[in-house]
Protein backbone atom coordinates (compact mmCIF):
# COMPACT_ATOMS: atom_id res chain seq x y z
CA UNK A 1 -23.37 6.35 18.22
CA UNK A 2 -22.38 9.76 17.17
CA UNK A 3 -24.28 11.06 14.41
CA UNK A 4 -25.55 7.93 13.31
CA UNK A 5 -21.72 6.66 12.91
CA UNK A 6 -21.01 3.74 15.06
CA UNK A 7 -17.98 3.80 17.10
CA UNK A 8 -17.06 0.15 16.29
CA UNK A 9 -16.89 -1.40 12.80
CA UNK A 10 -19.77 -3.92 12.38
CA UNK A 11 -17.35 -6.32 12.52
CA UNK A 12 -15.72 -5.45 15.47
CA UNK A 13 -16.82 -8.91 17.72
CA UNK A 14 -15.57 -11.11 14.80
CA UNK A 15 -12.17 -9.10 14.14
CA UNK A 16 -11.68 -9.58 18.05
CA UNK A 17 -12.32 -13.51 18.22
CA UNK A 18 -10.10 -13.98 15.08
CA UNK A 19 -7.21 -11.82 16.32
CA UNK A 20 -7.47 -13.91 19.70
CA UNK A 21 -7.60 -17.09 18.19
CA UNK A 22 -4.76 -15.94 15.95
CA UNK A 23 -2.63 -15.19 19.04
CA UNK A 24 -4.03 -18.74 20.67
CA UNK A 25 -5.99 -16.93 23.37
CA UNK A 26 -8.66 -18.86 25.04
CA UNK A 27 -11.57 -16.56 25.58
CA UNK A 28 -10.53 -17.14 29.55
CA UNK A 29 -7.50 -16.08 28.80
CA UNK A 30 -7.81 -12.60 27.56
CA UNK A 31 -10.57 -11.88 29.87
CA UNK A 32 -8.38 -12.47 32.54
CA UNK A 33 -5.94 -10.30 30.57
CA UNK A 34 -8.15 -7.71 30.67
CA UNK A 35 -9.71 -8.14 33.80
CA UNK A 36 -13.02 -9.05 32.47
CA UNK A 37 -15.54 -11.43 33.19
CA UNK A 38 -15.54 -14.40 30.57
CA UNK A 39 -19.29 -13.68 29.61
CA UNK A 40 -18.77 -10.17 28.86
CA UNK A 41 -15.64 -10.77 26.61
CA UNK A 42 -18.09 -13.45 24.90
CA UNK A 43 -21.02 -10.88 24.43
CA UNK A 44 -18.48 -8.43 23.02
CA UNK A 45 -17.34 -11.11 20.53
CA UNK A 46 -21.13 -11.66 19.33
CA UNK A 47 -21.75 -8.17 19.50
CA UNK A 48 -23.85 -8.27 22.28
CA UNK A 49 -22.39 -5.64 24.36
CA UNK A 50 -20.52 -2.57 22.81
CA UNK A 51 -17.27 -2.58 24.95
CA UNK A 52 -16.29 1.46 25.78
CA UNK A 53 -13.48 3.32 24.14
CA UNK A 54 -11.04 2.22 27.34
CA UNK A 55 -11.89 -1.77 26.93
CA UNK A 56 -11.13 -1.20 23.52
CA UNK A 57 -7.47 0.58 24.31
CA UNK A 58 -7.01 -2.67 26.87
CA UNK A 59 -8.16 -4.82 24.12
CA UNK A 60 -5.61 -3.32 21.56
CA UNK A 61 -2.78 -3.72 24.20
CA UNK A 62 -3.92 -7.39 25.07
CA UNK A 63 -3.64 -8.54 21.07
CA UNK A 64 -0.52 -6.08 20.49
CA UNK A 65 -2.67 -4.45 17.90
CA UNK A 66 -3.01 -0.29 17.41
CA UNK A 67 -6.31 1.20 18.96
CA UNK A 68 -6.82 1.94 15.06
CA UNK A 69 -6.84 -1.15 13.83
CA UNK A 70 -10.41 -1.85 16.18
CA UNK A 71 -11.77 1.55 15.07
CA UNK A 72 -11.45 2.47 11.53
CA UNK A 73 -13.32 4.84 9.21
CA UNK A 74 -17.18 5.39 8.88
CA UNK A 75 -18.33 2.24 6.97
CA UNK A 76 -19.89 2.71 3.22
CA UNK A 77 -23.34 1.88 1.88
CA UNK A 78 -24.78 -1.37 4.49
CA UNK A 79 -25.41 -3.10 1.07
CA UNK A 80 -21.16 -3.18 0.75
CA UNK A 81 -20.26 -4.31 4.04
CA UNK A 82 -18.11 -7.12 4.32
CA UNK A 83 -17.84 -7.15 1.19
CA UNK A 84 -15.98 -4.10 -0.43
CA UNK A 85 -13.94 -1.35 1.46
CA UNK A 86 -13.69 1.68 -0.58
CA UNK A 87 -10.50 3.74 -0.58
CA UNK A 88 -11.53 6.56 2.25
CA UNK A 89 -12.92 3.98 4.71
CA UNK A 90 -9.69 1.37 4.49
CA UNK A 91 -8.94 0.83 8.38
CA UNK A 92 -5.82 1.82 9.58
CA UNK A 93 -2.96 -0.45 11.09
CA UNK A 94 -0.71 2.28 12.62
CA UNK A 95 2.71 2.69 12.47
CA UNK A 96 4.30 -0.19 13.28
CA UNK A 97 8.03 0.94 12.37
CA UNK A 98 8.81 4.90 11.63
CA UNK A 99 8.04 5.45 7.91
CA UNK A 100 5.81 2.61 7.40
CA UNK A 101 2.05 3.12 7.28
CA UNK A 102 -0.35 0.06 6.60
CA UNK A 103 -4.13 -0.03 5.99
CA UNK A 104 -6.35 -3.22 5.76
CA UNK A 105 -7.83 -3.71 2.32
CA UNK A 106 -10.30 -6.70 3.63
CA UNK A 107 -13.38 -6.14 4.93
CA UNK A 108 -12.84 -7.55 8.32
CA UNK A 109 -10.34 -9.92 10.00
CA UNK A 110 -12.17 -12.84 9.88
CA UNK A 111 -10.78 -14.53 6.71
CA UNK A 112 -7.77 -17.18 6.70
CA UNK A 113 -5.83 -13.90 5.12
CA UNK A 114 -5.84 -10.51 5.52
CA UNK A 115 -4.93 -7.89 2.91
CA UNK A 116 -3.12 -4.93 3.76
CA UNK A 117 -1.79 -1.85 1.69
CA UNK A 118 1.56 -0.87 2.68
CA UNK A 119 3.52 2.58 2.09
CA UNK A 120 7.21 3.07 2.77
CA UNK A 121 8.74 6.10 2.65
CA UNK A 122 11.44 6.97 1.15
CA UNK A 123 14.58 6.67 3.82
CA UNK A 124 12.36 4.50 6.01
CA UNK A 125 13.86 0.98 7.51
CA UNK A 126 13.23 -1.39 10.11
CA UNK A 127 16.86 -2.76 11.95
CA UNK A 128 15.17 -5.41 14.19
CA UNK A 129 14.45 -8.63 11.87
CA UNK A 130 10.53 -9.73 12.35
CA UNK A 131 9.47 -13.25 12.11
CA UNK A 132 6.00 -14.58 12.64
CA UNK A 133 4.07 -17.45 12.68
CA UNK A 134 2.49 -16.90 8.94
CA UNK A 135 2.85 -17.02 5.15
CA UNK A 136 3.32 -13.63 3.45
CA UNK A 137 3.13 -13.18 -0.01
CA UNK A 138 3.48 -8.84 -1.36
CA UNK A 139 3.45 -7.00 -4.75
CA UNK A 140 5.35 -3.92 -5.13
CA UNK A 141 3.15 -1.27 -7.15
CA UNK A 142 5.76 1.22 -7.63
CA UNK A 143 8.89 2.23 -5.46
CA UNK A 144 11.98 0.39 -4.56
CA UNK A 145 12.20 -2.06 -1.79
CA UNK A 146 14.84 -3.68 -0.28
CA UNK A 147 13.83 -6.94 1.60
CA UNK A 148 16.31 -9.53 3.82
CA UNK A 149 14.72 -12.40 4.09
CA UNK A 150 16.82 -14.68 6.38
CA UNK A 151 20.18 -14.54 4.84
CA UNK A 152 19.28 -13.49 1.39
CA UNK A 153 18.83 -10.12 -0.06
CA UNK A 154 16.36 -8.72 -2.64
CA UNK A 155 15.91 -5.13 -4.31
CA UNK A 156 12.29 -5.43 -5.37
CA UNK A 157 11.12 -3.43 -8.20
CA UNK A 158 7.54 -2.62 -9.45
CA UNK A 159 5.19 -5.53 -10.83
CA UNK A 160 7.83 -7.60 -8.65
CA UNK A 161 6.43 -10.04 -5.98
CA UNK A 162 7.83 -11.93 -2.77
CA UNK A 163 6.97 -14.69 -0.39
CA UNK A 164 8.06 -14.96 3.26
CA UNK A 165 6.83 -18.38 4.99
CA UNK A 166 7.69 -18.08 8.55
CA UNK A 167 11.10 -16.34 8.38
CA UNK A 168 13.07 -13.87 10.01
CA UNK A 169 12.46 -10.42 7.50
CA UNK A 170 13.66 -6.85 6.98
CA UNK A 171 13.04 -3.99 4.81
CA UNK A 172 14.32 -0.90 3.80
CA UNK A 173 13.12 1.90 1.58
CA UNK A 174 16.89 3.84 0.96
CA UNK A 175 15.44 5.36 -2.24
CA UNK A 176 14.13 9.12 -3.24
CA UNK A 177 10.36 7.75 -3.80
CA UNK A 178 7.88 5.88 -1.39
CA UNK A 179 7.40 1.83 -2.33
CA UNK A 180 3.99 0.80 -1.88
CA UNK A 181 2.85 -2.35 -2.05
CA UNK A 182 0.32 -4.83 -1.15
CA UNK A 183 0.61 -7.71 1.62
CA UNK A 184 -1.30 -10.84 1.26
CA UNK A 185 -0.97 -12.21 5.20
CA UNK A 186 -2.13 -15.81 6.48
CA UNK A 187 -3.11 -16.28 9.20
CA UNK A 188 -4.12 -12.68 10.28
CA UNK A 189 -1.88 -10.82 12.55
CA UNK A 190 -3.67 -7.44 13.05
């Protein structure tokens, strides 16, 4: 601890079991991944043992996760935790594609969901179609949004919402104004 701020989230052993199970990682599995000992992966997970800031960059690599996404912000008030994440302590997700930046609205990762707050800039686009094993459903708050979802296309305007069950999907923002909206994802995949 650093001036009474931990490091970790609180909830950094549960966000690390569900984003393994979510990738179908046995806990031998990453440990061998990371060239850990079974037992110490488990204490981590239980928050037993406080892994250092390395383990945690292996760990990030191992889940294809950003190192931010096990970090985050100071935590509020203990009375809140786990159950409301105010606006300045939201977690980031990094920058998965150039223009889009994501923060987790949930508490933690270890819900059937995860909620995540999503800003595209204006001009920003992903080319490579992305397709994952979940059920998406997002909300545009205000912004434009263009979204390929297999072989359809969609312009997505504010108050406007979307669904994406295991498909192939693309976006583009090729407006003046950022689009932000908000992801609904199950299972988790940060």
């Amino acid at each position: 601890m650093i001036h009474d701020v931990p490091l970790q989230p609180a909830s950094l052993g549960a966000d690390l079991r569900a984003l393994r199970k979510t990738r179908g990682l046995t806990l031998a599995e990453l440990a061998d991944r990371l060239d850990r000992s079974v037992g110490w992966l488990s204490q981590v997970e239980r928050n037993l043992s406080e892994p250092s800031i390395t383990d945690l960059r292996h760990m990030a690599q191992a889940l294809d996760v950003s190192v931010s996404t096990l970090f985050g912000p100071s935590a509020g008030p203990q009375s809140e935790e786990g159950y409301v994440v105010r606006r300045g302590a939201r977690r980031p997700l990094g920058a998965r594609a150039a223009g889009l930046s994501e923060a987790l609205l949930s508490p933690d990762l270890t819900d059937d969901f995860e909620m995540v707050h999503s800003t595209f800039e204006p001009g920003s686009k992903i080319t490579e179609w992305v397709c994952r094993p979940t059920q998406e459903v997002g909300y545009l708050i205000s912004g434009k949004l263009d979204l390929e979802v297999g072989s359809r296309r969609f312009t997505i305007h504010p108050g406007d919402s979307f669904r994406i069950r295991g498909e192939r999907f693309r976006w583009a923002n090729s407006y003046e104004e950022p689009a932000i909206a908000i992801w609904v994802i199950a299972p988790p995949v940060y």
